[in-house]
C-alpha atoms as a PDB file:
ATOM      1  CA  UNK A   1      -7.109  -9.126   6.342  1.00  0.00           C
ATOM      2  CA  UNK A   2      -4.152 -10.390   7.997  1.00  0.00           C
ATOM      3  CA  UNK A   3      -0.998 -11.619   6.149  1.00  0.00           C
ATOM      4  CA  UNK A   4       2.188 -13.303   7.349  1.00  0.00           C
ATOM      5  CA  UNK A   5       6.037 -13.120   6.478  1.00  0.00           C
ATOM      6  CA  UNK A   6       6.470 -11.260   2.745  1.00  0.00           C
ATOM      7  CA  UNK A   7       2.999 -11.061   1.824  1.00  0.00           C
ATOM      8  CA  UNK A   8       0.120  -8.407   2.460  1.00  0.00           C
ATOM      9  CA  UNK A   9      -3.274 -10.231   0.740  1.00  0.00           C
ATOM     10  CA  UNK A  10      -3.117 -10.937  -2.581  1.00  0.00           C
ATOM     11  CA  UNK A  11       0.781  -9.511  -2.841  1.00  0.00           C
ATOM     12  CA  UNK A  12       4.487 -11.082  -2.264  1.00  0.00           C
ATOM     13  CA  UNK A  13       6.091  -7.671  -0.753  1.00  0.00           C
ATOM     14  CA  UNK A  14       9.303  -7.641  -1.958  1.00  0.00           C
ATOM     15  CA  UNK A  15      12.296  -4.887  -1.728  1.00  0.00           C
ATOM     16  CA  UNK A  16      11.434  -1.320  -0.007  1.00  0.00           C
ATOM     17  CA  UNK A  17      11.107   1.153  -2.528  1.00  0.00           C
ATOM     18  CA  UNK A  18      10.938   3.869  -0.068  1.00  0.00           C
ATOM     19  CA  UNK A  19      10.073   4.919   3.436  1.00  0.00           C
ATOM     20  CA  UNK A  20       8.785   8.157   4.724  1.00  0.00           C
ATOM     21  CA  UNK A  21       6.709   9.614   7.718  1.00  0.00           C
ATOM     22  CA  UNK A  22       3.846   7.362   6.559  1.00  0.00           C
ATOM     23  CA  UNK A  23       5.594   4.356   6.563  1.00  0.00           C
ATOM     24  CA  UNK A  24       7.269   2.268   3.562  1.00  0.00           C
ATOM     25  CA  UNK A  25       6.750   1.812  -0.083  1.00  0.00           C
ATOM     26  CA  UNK A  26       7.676  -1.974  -1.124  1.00  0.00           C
ATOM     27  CA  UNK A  27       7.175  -3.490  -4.471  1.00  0.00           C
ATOM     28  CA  UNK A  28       4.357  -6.337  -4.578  1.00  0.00           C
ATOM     29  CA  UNK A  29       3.957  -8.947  -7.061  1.00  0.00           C
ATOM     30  CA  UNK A  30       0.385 -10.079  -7.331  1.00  0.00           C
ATOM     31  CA  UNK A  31       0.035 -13.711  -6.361  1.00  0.00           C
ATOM     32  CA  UNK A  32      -2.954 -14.658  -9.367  1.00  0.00           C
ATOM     33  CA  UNK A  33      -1.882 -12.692 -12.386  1.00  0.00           C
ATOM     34  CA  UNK A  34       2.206 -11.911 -11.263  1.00  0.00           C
ATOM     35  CA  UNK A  35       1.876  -7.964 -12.136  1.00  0.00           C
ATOM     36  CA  UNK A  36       3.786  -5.770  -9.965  1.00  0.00           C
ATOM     37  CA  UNK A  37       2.719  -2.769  -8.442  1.00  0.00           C
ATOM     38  CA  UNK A  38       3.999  -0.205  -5.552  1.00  0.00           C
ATOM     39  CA  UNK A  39       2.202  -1.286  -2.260  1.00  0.00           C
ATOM     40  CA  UNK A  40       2.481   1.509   0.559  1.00  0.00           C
ATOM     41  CA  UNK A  41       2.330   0.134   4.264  1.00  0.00           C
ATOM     42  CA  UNK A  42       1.554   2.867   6.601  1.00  0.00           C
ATOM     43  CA  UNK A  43       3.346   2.633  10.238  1.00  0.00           C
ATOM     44  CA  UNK A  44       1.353   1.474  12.926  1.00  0.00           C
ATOM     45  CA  UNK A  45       1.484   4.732  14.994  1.00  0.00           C
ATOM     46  CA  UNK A  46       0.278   6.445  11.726  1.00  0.00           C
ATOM     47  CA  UNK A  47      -2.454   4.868  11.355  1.00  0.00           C
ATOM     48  CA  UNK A  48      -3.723   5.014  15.036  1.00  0.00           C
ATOM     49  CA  UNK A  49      -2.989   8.824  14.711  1.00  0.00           C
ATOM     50  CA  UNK A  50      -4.326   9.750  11.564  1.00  0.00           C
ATOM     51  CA  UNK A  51      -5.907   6.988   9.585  1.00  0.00           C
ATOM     52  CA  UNK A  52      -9.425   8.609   9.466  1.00  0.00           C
ATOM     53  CA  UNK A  53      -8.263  11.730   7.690  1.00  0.00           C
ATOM     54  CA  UNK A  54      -5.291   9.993   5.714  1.00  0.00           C
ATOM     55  CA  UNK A  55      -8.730   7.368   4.498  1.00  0.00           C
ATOM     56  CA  UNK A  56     -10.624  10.376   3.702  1.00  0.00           C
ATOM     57  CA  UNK A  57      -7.910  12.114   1.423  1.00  0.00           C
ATOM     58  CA  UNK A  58      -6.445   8.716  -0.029  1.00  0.00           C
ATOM     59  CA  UNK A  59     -10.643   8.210  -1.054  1.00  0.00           C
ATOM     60  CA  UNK A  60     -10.181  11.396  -2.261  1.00  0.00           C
ATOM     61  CA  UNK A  61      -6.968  11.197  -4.461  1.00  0.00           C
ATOM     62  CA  UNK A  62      -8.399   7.622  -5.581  1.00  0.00           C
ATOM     63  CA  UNK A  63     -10.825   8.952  -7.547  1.00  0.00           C
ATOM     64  CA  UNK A  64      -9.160  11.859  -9.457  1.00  0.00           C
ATOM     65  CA  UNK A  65      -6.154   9.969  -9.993  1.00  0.00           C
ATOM     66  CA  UNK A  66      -8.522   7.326 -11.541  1.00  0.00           C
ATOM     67  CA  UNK A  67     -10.233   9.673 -13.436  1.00  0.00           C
ATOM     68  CA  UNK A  68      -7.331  11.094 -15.471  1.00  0.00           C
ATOM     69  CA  UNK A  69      -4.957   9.546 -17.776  1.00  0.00           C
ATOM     70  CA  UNK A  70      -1.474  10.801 -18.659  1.00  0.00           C
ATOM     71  CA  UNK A  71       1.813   8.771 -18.081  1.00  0.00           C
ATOM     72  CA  UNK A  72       2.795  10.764 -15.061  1.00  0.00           C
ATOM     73  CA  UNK A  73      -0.329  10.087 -12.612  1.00  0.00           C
ATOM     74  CA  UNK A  74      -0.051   6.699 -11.345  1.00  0.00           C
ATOM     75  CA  UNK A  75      -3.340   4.944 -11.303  1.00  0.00           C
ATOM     76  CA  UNK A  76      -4.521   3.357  -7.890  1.00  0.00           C
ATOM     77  CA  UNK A  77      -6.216  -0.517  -7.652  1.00  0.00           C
ATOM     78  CA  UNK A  78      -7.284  -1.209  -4.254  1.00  0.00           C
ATOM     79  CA  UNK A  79      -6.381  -0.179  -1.077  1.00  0.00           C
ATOM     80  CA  UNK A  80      -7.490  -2.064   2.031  1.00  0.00           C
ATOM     81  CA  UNK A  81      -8.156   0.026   5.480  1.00  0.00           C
ATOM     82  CA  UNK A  82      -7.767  -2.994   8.202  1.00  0.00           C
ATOM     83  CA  UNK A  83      -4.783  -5.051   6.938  1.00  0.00           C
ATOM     84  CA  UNK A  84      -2.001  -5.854   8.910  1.00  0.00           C
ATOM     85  CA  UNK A  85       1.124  -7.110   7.763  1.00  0.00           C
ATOM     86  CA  UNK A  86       3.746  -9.089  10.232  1.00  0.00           C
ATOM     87  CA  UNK A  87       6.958  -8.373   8.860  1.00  0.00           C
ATOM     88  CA  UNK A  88       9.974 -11.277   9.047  1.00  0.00           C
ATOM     89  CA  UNK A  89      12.512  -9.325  10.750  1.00  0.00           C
ATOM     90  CA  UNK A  90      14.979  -7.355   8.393  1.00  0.00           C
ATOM     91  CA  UNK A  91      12.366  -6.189   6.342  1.00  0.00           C
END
C-alpha cells in the first residue's frame, strides 16, 4: 500500500498527535465513513531495525486490547505491515 501527500490508505493524516522513538502519532480521518482515529507511523529506520518483533508484539497487544472493554483501553482496527507514506514536507 503506498499513499501520497496527507493520506496513508483509507486515511487523510492530519495534525501530529505525538512523536516518539517509534515514530509519530497523527490523527486520520477515514476517507468512506469520516471517523477519526489515532494512526501511528513508525520511522523508517524502525521498522528496518525492529519491525519483526514490534509485528509480533503489536499482533500481540491487538488481540487483548480487542478482547477487553473499559473506557481506558483503546481498541485497535487495522494495522497494515508494508505501507509507506510520502510525507509533503513540513509534516
Amino acid at each position: 500500500m503506498v499513499s501520497t501527500n496527507n493520506t496513508l490508505g483509507d486515511y487523510i493524516l492530519g495534525k501530529t498527535l505525538g512523536e516518539g522513538g517509534q515514530g509519530k502519532v497523527k490523527l486520520g480521518t477515514h476517507v468512506d465513513s469520516g471517523e477519526v482515529f489515532a494512526v501511528k507511523i513508525l520511522t523508517k529506520d524502525y521498522q528496518n531495525e525492529k519491525l519483526m518483533s514490534f509485528i509480533k508484539a503489536l499482533k500481540t497487544e491487538a488481540v487483548a486490547m480487542n478482547a477487553l472493554a473499559h473506557d481506558n483501553i483503546v481498541p485497535m482496527y487495522e494495522y497494515h505491515e508494508h505501507a509507506v507514506w510520502t510525507k509533503k514536507s513540513g509534516n
